[in-house]
N, C-alpha and C. Protein backbone atom coordinates (compact mmCIF):
# COMPACT_ATOMS: atom_id res chain seq x y z
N UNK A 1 113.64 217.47 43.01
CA UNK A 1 113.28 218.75 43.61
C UNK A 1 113.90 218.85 44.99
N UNK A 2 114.52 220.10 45.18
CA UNK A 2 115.21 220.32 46.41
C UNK A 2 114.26 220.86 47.22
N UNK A 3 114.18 220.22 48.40
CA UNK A 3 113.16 220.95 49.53
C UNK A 3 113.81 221.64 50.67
N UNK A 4 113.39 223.22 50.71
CA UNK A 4 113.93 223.80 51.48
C UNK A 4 114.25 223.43 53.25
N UNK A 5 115.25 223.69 53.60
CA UNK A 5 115.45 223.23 54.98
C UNK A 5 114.29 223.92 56.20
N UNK A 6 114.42 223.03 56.96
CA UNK A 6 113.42 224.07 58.26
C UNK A 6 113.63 224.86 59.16
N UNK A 7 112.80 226.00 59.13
CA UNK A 7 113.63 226.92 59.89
C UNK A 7 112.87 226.95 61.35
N UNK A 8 113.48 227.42 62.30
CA UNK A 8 113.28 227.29 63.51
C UNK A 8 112.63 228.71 63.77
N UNK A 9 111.72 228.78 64.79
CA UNK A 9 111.36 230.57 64.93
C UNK A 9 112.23 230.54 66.13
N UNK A 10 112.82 232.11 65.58
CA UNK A 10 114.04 232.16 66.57
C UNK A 10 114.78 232.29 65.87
N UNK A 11 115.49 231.31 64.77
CA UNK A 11 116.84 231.01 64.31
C UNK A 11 117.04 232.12 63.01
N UNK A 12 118.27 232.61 63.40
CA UNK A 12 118.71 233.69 62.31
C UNK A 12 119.55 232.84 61.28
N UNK A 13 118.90 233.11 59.87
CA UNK A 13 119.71 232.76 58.93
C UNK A 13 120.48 233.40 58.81
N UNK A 14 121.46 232.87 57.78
CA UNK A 14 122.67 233.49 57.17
C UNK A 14 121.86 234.86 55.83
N UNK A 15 122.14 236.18 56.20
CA UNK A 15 121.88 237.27 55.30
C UNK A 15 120.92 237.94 55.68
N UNK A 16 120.13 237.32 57.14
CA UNK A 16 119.01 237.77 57.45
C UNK A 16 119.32 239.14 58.01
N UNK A 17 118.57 240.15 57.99
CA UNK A 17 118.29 241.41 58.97
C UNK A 17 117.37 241.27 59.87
N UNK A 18 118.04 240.89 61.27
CA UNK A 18 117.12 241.27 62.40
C UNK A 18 116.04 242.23 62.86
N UNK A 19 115.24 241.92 63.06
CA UNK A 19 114.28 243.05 63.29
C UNK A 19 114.28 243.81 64.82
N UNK A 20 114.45 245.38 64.96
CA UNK A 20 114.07 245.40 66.36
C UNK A 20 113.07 246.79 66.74
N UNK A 21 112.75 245.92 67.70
CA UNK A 21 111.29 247.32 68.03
C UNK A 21 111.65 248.76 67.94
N UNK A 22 110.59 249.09 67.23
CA UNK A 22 110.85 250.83 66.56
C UNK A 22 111.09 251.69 68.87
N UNK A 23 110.39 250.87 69.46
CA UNK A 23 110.73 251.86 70.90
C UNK A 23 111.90 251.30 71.25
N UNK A 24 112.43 250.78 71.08
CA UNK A 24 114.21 250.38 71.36
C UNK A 24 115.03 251.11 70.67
N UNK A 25 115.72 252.56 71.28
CA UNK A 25 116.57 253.16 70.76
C UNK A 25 118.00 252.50 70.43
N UNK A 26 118.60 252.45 69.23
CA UNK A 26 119.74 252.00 69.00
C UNK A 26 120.55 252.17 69.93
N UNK A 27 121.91 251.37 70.28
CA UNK A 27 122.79 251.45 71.54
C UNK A 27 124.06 252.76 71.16
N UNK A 28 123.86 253.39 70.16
CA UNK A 28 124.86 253.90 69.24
C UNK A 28 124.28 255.52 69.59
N UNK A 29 122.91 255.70 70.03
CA UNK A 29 122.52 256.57 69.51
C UNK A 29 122.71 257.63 71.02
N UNK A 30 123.44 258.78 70.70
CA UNK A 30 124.50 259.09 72.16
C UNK A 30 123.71 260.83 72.19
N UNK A 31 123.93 261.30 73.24
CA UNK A 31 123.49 262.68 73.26
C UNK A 31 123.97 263.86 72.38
N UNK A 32 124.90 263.66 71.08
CA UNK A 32 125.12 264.23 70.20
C UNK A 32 124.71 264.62 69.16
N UNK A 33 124.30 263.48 69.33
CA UNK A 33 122.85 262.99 67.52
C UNK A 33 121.89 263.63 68.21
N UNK A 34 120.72 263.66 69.24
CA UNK A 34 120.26 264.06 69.77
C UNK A 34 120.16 265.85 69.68
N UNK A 35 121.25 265.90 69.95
CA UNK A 35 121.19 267.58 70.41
C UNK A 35 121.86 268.04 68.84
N UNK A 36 122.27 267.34 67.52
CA UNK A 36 122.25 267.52 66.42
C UNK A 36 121.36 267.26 66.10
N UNK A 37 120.15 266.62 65.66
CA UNK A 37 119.48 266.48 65.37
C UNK A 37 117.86 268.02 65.62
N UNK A 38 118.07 268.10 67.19
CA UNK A 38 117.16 268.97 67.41
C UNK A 38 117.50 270.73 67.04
N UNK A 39 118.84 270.63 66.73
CA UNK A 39 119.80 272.32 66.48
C UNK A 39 118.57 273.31 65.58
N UNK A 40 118.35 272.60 64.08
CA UNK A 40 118.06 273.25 63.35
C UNK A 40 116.55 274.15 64.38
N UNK A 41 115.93 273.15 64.91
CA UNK A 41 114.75 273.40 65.75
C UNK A 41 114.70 274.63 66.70
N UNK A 42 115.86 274.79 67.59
CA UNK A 42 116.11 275.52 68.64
C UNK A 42 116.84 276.55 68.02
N UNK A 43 117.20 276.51 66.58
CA UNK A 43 117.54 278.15 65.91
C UNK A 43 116.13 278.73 65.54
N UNK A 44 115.51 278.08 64.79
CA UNK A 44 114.48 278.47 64.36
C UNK A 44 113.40 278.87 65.43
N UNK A 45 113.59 278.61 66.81
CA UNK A 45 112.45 279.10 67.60
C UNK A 45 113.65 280.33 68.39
N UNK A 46 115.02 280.36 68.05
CA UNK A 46 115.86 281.45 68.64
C UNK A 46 115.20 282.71 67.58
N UNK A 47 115.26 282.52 66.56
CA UNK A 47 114.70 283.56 65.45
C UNK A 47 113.49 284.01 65.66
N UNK A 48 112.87 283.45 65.61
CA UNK A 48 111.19 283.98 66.04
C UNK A 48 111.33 284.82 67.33
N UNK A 49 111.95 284.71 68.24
CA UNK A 49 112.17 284.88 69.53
C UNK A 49 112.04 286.38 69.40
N UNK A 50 113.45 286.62 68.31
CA UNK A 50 114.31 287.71 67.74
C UNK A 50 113.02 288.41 67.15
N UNK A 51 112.41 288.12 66.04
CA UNK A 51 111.55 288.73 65.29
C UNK A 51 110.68 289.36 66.29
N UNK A 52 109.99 288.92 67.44
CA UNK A 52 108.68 289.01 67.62
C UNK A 52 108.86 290.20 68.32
N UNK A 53 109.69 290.84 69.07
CA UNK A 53 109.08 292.40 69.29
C UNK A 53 109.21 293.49 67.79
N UNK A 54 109.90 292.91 67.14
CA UNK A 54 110.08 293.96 65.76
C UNK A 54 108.54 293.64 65.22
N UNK A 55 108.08 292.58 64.87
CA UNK A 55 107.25 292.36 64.62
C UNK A 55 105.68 293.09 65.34
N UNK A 56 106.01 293.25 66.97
CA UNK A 56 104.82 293.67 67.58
C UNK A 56 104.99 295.55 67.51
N UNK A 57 106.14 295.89 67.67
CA UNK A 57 106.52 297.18 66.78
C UNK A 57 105.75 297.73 65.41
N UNK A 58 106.32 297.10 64.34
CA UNK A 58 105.45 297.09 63.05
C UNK A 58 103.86 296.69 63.04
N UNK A 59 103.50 295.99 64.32
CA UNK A 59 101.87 296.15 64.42
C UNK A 59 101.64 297.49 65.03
N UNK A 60 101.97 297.41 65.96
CA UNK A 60 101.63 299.17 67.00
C UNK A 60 101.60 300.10 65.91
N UNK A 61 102.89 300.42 65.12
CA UNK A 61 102.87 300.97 64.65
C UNK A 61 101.86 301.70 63.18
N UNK A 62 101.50 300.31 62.63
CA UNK A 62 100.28 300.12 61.64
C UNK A 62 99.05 300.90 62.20
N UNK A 63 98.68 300.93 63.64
CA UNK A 63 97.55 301.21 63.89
C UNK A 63 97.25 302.42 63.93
């Protein structure tokens, strides 16, 4: 029976995936992704923006 070797805490095996803290932003991650990421967000509150006097129009008007 082969007995597995010992591992050290600390020591990265061979195939391992490092783990790193979810509050440690990747070093990769640049103000592009960022301001792509948030786009869809800042249209969708540009639209509402747009809607909301048509919208307060079509209330006035209801009454």
């Amino acid at each position: 029976m082969v007995m597995p070797r010992q591992i050290i805490p600390g020591q990265v095996v061979p195939g391992q995936l490092t783990a790193v803290p979810a509050t440690v932003a990747p070093a990769n991650f640049e103000i592009g992704t960022l301001l792509t990421s948030i786009m869809p967000l800042i249209m969708l509150i540009m639209v509402f923006m747009m809607l909301k006097p048509m919208l307060a129009g079509m209330a006035e008007a209801a009454k």
